[in-house]
C-alpha atoms as a PDB file:
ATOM      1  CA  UNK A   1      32.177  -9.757  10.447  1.00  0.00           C
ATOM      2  CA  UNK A   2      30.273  -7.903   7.167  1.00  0.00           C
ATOM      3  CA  UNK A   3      31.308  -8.848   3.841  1.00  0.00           C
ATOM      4  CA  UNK A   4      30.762  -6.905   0.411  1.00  0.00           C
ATOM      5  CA  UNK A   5      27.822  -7.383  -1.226  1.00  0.00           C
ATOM      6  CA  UNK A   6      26.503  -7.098  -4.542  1.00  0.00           C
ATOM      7  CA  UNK A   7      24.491  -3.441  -4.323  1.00  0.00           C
ATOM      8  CA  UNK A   8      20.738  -3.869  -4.538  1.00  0.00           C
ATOM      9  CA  UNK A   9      17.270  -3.082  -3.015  1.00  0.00           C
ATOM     10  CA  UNK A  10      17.949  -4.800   0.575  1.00  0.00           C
ATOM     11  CA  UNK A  11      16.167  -2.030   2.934  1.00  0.00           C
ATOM     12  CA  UNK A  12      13.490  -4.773   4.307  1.00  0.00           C
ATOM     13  CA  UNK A  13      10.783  -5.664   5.874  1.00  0.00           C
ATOM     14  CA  UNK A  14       8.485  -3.177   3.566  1.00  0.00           C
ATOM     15  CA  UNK A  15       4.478  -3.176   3.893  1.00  0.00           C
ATOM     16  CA  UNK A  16       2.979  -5.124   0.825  1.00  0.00           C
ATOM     17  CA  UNK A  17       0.027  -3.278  -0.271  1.00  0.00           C
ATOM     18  CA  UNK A  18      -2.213  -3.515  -2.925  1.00  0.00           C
ATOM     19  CA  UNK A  19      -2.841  -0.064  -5.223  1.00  0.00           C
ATOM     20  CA  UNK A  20      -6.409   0.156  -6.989  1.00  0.00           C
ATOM     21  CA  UNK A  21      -6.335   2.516  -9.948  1.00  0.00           C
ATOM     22  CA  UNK A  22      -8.689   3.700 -12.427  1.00  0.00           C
ATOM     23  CA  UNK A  23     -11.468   6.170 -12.606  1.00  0.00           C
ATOM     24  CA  UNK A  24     -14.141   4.013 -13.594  1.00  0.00           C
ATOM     25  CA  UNK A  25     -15.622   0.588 -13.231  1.00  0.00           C
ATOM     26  CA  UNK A  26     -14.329  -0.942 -16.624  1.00  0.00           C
ATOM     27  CA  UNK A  27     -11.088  -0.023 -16.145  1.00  0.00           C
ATOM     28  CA  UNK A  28     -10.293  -0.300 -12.281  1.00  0.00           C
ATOM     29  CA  UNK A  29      -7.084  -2.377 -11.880  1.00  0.00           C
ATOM     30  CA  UNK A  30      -5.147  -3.637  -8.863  1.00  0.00           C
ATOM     31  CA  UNK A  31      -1.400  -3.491  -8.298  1.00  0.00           C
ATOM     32  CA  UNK A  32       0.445  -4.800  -5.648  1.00  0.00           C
ATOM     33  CA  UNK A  33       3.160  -2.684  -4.839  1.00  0.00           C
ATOM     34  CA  UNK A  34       6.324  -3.045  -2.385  1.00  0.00           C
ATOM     35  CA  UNK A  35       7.922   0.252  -2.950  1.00  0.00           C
ATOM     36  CA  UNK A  36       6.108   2.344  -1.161  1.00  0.00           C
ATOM     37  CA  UNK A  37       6.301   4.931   2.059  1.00  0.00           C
ATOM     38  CA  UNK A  38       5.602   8.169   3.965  1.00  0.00           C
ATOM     39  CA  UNK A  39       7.499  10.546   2.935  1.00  0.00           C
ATOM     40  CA  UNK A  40       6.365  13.762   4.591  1.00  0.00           C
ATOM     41  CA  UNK A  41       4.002  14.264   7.451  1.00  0.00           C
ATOM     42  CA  UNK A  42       3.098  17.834   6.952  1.00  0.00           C
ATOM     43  CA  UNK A  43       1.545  18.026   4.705  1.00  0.00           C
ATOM     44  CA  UNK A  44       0.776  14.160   4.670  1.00  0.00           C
ATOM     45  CA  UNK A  45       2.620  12.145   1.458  1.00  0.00           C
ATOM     46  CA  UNK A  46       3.762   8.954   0.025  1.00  0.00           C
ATOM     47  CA  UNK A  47       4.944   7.287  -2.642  1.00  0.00           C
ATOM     48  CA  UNK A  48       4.828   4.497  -4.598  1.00  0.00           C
ATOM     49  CA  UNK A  49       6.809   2.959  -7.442  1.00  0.00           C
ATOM     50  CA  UNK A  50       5.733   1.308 -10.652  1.00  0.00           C
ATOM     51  CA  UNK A  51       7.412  -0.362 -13.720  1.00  0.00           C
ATOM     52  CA  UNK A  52       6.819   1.654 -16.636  1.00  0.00           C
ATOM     53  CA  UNK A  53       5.355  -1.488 -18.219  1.00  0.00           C
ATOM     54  CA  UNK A  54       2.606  -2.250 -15.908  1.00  0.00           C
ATOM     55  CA  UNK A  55      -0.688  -1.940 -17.149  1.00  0.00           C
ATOM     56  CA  UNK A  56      -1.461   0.472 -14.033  1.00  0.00           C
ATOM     57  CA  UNK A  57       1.105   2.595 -14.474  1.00  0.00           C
ATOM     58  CA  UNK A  58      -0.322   4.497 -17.267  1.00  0.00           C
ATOM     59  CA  UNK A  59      -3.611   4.244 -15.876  1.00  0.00           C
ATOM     60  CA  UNK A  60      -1.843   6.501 -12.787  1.00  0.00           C
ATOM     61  CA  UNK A  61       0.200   8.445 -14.905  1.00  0.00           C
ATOM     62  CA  UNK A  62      -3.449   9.642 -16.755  1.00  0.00           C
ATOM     63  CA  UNK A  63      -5.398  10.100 -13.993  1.00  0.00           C
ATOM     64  CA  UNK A  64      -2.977  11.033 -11.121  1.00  0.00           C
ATOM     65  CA  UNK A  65      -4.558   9.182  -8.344  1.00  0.00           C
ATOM     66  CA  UNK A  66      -4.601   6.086  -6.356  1.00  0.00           C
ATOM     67  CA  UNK A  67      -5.548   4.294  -3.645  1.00  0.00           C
ATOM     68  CA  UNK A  68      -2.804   2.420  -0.805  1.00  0.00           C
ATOM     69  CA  UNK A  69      -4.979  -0.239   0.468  1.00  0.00           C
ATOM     70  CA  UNK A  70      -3.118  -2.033   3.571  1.00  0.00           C
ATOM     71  CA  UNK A  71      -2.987  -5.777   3.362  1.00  0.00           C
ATOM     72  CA  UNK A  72      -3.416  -8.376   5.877  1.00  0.00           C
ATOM     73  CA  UNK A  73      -2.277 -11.916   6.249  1.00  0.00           C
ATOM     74  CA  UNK A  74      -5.718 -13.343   4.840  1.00  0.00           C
ATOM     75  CA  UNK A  75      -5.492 -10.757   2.063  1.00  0.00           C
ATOM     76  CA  UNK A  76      -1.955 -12.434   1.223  1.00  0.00           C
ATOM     77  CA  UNK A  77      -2.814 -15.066  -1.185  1.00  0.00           C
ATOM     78  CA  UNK A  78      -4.518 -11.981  -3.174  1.00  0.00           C
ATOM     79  CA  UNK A  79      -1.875  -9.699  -2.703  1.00  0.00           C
ATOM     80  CA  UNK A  80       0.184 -11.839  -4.746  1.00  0.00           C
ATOM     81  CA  UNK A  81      -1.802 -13.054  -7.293  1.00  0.00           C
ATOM     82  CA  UNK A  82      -2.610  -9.269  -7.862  1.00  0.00           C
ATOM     83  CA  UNK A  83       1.255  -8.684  -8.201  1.00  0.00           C
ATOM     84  CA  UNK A  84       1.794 -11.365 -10.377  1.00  0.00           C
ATOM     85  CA  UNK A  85      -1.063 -10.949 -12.841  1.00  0.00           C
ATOM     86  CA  UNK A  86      -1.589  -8.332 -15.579  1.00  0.00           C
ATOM     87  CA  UNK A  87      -4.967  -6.440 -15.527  1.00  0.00           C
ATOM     88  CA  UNK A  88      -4.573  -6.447 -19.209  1.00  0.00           C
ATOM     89  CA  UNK A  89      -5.817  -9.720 -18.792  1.00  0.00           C
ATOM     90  CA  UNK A  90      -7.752  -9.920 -15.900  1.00  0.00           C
ATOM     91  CA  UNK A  91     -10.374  -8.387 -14.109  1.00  0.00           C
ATOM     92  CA  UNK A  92      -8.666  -9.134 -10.668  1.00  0.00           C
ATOM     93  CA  UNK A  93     -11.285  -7.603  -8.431  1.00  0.00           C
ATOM     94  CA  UNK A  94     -13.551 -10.775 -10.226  1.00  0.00           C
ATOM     95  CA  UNK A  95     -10.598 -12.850 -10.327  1.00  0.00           C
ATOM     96  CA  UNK A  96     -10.106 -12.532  -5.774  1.00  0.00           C
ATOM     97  CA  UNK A  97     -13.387 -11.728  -4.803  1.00  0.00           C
ATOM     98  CA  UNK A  98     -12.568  -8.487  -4.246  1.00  0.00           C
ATOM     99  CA  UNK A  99     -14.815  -5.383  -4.038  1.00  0.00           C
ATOM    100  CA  UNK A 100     -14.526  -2.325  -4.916  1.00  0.00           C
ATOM    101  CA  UNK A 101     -15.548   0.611  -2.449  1.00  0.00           C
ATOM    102  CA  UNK A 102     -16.331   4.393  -3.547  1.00  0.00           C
ATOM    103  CA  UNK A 103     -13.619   6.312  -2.344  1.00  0.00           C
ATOM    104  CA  UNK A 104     -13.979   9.655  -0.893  1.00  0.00           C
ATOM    105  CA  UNK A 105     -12.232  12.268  -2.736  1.00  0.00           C
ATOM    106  CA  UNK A 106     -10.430  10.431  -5.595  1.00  0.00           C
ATOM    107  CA  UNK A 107     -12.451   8.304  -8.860  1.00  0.00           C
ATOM    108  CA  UNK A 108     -10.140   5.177  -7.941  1.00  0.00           C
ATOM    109  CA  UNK A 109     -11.698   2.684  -6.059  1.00  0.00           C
ATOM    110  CA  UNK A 110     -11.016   1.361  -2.409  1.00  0.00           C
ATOM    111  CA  UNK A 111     -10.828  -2.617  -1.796  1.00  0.00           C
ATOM    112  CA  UNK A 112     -13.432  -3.371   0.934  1.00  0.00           C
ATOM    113  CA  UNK A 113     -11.363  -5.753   2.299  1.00  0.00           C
ATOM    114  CA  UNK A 114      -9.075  -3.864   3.112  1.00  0.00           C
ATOM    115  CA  UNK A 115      -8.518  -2.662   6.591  1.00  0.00           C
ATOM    116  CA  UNK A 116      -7.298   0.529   5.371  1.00  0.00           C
ATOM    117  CA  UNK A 117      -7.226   2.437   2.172  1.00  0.00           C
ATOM    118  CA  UNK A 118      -5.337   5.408   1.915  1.00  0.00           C
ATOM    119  CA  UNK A 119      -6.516   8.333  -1.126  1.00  0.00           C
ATOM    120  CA  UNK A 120      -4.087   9.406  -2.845  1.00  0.00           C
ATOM    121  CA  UNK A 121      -3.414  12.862  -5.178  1.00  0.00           C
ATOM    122  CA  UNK A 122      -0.157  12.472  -7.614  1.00  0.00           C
ATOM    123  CA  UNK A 123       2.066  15.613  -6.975  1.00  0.00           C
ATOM    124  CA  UNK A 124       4.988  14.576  -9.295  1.00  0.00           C
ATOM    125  CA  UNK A 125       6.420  11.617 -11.052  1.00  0.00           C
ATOM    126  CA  UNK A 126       9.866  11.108 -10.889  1.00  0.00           C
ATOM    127  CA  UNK A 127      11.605   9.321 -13.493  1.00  0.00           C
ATOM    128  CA  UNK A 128      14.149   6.831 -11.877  1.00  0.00           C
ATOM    129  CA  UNK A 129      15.384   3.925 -14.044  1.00  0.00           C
ATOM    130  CA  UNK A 130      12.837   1.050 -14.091  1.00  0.00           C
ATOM    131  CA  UNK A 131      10.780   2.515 -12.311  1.00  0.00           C
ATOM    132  CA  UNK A 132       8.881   6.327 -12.130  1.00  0.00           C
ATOM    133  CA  UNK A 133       8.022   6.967  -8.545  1.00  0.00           C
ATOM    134  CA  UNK A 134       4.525   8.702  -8.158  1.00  0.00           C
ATOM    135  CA  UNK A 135       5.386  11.668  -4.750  1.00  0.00           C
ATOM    136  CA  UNK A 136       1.656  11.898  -3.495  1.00  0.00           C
ATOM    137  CA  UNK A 137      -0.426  14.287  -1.293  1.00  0.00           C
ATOM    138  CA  UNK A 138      -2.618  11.253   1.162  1.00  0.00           C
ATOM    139  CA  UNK A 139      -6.400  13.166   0.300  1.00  0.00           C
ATOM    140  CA  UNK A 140      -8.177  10.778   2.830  1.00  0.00           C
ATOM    141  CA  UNK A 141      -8.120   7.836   4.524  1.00  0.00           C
ATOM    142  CA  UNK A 142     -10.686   4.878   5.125  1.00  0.00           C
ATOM    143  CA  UNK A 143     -10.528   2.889   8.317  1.00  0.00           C
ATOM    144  CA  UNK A 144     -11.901  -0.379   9.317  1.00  0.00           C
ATOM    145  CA  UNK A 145     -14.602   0.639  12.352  1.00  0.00           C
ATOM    146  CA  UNK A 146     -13.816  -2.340  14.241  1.00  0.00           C
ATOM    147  CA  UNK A 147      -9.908  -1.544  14.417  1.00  0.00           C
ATOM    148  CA  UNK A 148     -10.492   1.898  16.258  1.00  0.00           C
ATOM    149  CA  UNK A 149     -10.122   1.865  19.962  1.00  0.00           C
ATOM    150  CA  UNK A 150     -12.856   3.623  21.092  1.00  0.00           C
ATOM    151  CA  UNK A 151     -11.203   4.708  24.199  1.00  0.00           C
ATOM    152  CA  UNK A 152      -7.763   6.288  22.635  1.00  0.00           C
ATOM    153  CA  UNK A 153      -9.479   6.965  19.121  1.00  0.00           C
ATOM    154  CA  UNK A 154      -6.402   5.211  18.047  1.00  0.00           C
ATOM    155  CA  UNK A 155      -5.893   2.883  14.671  1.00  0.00           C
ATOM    156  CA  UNK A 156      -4.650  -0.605  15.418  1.00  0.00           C
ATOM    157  CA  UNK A 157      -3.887  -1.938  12.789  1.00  0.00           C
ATOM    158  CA  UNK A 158      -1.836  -4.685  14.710  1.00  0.00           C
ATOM    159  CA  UNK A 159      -5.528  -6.235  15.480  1.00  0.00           C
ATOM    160  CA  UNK A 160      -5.788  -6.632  11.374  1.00  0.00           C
ATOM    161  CA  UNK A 161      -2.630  -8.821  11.299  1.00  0.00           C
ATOM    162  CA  UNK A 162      -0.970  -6.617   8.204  1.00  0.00           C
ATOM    163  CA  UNK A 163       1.166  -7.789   5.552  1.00  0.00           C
ATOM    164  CA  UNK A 164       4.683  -7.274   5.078  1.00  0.00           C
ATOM    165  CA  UNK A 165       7.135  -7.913   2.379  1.00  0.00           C
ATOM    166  CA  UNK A 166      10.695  -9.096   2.433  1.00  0.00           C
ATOM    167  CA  UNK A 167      13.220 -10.099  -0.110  1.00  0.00           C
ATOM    168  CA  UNK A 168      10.601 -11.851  -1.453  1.00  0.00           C
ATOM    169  CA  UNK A 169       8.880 -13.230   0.780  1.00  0.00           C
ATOM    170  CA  UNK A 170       5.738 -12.380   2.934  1.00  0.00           C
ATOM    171  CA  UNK A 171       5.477 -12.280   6.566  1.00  0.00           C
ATOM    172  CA  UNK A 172       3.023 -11.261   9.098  1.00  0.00           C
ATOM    173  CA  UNK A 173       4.886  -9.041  11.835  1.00  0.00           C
ATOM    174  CA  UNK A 174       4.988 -10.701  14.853  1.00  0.00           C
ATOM    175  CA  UNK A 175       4.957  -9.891  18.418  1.00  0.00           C
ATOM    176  CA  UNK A 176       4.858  -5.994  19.704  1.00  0.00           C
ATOM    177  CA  UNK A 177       8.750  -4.832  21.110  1.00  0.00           C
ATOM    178  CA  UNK A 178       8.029  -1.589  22.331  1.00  0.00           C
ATOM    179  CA  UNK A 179       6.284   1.570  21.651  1.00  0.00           C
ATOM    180  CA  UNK A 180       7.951   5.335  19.877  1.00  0.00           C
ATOM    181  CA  UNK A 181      10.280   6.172  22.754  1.00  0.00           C
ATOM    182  CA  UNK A 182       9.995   3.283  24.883  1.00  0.00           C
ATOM    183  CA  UNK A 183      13.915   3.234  25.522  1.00  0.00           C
ATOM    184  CA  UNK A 184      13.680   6.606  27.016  1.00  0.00           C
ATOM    185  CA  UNK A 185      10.582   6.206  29.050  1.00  0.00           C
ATOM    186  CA  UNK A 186      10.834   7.162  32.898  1.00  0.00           C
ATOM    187  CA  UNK A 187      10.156   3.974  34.662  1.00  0.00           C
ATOM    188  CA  UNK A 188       7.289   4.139  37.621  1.00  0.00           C
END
């Protein structure tokens, strides 16, 4: 049996990525993020979601760009410090022995680490309560080497062991159920 509940944000697990900002070197700044998605595959988009009183979200709102990086269970310990520390008062690529990677198209940076880092162009902000949501145009994307089968051509991104978020809490994903369409599959 369901029961009311008190409204809120419950649509989980959600990938917890970290956002690098910033179009140079003195003022690049990480942000983890949990609202975040694809929102249009044609052309490709996201989003992401910021509180209008995090230091990166003016840095965004001035230069219209950023960079999903994906996040992995080793990355977690980072991911959260990154989410729970202002770059007002830290340098956190420094602070988690980060590095920061040219990207290809946009002046923010990638993280290395990262096994994949997703350019982004801002397309419009939308104004939403505590947080303005940032609709993007995905410019390019940066893939780890090793994580592309070189038979298919295919990302697997499974291999990195990615991050996800839920409720507050971070998990890694577990154990593969099926693939897109696998209930509908003609058995051989």
């Amino acid at each position: 049996m369901k029961i009311p509940f008190k409204p809120g944000t419950l649509i989980y697990p959600l990938p917890a990525v970290m956002v690098t900002c910033g179009d140079s070197e003195e003022n690049y700044n990480i942000i983890t993020i949990g609202w975040t998605g694809t929102i249009c595959s044609d052309p490709p988009m996201c989003y992401i979601s910021v509180r209008k009183e995090r230091y990166s979200h003016d840095i965004i709102l001035k230069n219209r760009e950023f960079v999903i990086n994906l996040t992995t269970e080793e990355l977690a310990a980072a991911t959260d410090w990154c989410g729970v520390r202002s770059g007002r008062d830290y340098n956190k690529f420094k602070q988690m022995h980060l590095h920061p990677e040219p990207a290809q198209i946009v002046k923010a940076p990638l993280i290395k680490e990262s096994p994949l880092s997703i350019e982004c162009k801002v397309v419009e902000v939308k104004e939403l309560g505590s947080h303005d949501m940032f609709i993007a145009e995905v410019v390019a994307v940066n893939a780890e080497e090793s994580l592309i089968d070189k038979g298919t051509g295919a990302f697997q991104l499974n291999h990195a062991r990615p991050l996800a978020f839920s409720h507050g809490k971070y998990y890694g994903l577990g154990e593969k159920i099926g693939g897109f369409g696998f209930s509908v599959k003609k058995k051989k």
